[in-house]
N, C-alpha and C. Protein backbone atom coordinates (compact mmCIF):
# COMPACT_ATOMS: atom_id res chain seq x y z
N UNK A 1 -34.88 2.22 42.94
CA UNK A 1 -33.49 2.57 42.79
C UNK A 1 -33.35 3.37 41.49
N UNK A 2 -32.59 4.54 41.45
CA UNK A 2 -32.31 5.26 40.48
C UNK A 2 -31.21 4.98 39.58
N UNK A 3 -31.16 5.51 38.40
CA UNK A 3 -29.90 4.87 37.70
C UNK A 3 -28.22 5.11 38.46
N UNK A 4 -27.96 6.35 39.08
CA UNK A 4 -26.95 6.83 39.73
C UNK A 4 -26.81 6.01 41.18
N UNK A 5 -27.90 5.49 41.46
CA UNK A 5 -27.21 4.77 42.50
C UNK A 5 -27.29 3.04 42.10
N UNK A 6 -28.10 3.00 41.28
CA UNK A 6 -27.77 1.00 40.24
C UNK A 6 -25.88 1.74 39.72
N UNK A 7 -25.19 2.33 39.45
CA UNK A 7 -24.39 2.42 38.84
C UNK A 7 -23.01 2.66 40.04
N UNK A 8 -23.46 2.99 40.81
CA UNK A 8 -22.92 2.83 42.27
C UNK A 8 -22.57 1.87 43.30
N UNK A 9 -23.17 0.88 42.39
CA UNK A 9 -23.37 -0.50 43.55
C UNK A 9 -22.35 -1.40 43.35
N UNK A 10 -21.70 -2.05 44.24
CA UNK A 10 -20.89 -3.06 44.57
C UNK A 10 -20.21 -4.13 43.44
N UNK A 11 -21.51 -4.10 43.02
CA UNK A 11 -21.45 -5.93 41.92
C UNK A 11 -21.34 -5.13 40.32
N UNK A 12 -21.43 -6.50 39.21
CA UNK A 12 -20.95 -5.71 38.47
C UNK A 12 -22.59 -5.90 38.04
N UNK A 13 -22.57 -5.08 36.34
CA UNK A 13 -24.37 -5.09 35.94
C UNK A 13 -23.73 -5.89 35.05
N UNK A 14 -25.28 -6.07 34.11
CA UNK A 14 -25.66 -6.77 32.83
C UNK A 14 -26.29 -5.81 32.25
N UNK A 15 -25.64 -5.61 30.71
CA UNK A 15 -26.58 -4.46 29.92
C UNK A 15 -27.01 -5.33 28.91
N UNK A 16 -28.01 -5.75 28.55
CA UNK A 16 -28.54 -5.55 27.30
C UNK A 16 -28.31 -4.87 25.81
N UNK A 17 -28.05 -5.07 24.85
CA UNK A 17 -28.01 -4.15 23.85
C UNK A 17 -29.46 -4.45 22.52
N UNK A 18 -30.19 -3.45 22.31
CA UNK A 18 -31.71 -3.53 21.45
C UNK A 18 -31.05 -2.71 20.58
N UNK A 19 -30.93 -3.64 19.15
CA UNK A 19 -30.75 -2.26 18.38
C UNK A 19 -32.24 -2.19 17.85
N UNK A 20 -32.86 -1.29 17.54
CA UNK A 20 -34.56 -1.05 16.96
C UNK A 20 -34.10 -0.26 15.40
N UNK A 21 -33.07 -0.01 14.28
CA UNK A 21 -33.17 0.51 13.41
C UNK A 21 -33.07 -0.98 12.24
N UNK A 22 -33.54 -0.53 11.48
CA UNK A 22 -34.10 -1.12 10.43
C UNK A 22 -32.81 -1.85 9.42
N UNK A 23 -32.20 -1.33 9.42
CA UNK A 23 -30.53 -1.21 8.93
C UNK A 23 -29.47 -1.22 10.14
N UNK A 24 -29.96 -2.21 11.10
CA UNK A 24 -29.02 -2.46 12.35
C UNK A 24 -27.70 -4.25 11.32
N UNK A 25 -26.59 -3.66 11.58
CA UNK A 25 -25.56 -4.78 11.18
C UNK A 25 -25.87 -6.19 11.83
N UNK A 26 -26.48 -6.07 12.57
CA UNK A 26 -25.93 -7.17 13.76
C UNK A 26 -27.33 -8.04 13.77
N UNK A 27 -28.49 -7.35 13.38
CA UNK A 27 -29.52 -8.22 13.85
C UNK A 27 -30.66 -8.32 12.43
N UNK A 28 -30.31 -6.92 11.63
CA UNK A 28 -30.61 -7.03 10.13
C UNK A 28 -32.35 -6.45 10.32
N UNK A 29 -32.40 -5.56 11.52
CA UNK A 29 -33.91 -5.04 11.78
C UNK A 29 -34.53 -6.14 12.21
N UNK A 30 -34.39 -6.48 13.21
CA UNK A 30 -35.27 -7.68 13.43
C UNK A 30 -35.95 -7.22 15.04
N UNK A 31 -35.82 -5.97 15.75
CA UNK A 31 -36.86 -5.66 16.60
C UNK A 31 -37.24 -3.82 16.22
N UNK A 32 -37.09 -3.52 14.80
CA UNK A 32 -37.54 -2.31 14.17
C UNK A 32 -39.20 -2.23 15.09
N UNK A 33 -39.69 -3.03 15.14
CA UNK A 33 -41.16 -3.11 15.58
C UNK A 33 -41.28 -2.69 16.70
N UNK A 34 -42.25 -1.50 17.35
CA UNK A 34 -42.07 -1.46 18.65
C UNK A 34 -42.31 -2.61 19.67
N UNK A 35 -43.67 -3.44 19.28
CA UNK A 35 -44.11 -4.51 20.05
C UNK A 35 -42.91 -5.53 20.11
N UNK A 36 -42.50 -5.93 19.00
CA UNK A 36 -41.06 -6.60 19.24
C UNK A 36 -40.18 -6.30 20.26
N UNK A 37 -39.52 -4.73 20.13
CA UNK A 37 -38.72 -3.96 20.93
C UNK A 37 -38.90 -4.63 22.54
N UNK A 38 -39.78 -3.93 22.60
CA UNK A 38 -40.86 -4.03 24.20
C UNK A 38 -40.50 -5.70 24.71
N UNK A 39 -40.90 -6.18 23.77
CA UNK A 39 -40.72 -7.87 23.96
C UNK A 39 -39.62 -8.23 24.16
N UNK A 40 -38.85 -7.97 23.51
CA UNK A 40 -37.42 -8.51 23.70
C UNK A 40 -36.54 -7.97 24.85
N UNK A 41 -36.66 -6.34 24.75
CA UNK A 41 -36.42 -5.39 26.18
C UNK A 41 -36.76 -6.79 27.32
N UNK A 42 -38.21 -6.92 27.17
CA UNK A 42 -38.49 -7.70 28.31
C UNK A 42 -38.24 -9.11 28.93
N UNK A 43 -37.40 -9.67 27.62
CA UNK A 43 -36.93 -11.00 28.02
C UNK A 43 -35.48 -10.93 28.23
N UNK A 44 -34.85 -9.73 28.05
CA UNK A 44 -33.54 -9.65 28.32
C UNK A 44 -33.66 -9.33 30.07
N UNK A 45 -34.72 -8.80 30.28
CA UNK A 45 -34.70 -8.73 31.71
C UNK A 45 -34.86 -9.45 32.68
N UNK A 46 -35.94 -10.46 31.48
CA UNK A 46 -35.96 -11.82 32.43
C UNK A 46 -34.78 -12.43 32.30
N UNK A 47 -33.73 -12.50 31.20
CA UNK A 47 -32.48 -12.87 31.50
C UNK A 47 -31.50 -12.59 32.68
N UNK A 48 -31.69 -11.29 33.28
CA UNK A 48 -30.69 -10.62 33.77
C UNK A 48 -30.17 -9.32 33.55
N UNK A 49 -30.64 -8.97 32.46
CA UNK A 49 -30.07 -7.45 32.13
C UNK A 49 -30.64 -6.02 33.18
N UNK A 50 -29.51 -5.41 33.78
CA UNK A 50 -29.85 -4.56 34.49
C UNK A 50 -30.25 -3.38 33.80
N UNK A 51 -29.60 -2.66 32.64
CA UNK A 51 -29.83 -2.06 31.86
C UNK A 51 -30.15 -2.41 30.18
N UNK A 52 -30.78 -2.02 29.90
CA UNK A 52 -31.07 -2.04 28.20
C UNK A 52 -30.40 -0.71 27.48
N UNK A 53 -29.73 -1.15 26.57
CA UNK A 53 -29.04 0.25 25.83
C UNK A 53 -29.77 -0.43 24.52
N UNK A 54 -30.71 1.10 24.01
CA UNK A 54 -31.37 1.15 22.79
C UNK A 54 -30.49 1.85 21.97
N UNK A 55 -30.61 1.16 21.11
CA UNK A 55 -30.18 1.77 19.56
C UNK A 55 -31.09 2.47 18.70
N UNK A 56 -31.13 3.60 18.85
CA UNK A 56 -31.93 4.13 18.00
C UNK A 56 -31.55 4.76 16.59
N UNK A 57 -30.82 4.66 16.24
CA UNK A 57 -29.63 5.91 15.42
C UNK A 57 -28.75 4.97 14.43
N UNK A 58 -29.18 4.80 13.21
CA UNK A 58 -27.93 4.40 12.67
C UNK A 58 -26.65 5.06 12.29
N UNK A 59 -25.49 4.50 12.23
CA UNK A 59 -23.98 4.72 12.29
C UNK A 59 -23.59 4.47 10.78
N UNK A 60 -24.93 4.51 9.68
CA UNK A 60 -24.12 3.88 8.45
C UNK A 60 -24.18 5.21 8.17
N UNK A 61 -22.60 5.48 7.17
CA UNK A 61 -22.48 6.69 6.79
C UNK A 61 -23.37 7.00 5.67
């Protein structure tokens, strides 16, 4: 299934949110690491998350 048609479908999703920057507010860099990243990506999926939205980019001015 492609993202345009997961976004099409009936039910509602589960997104995930990874922030990966080093200076993330919320988690204080705590999956900056890729192997972390990957890891955690992957247990949010075993949670349920249909999508993962990465943070790559910090927002501090």
């Amino acid at each position: 299934m492609n993202l345009s048609e997961l976004l099409r479908g009936k039910s509602p999703l589960i997104m995930g949110v990874l922030n990966v920057t080093p200076d993330s507010f919320y988690d204080g860099g705590r999956w900056a690491k890729p192997e972390d990243a990957i890891s955690r990506a992957g247990q949010m999926m075993e949670d349920g998350a249909d999508i993962i939205d990465v943070g790559g980019e910090s927002t501090r001015p």
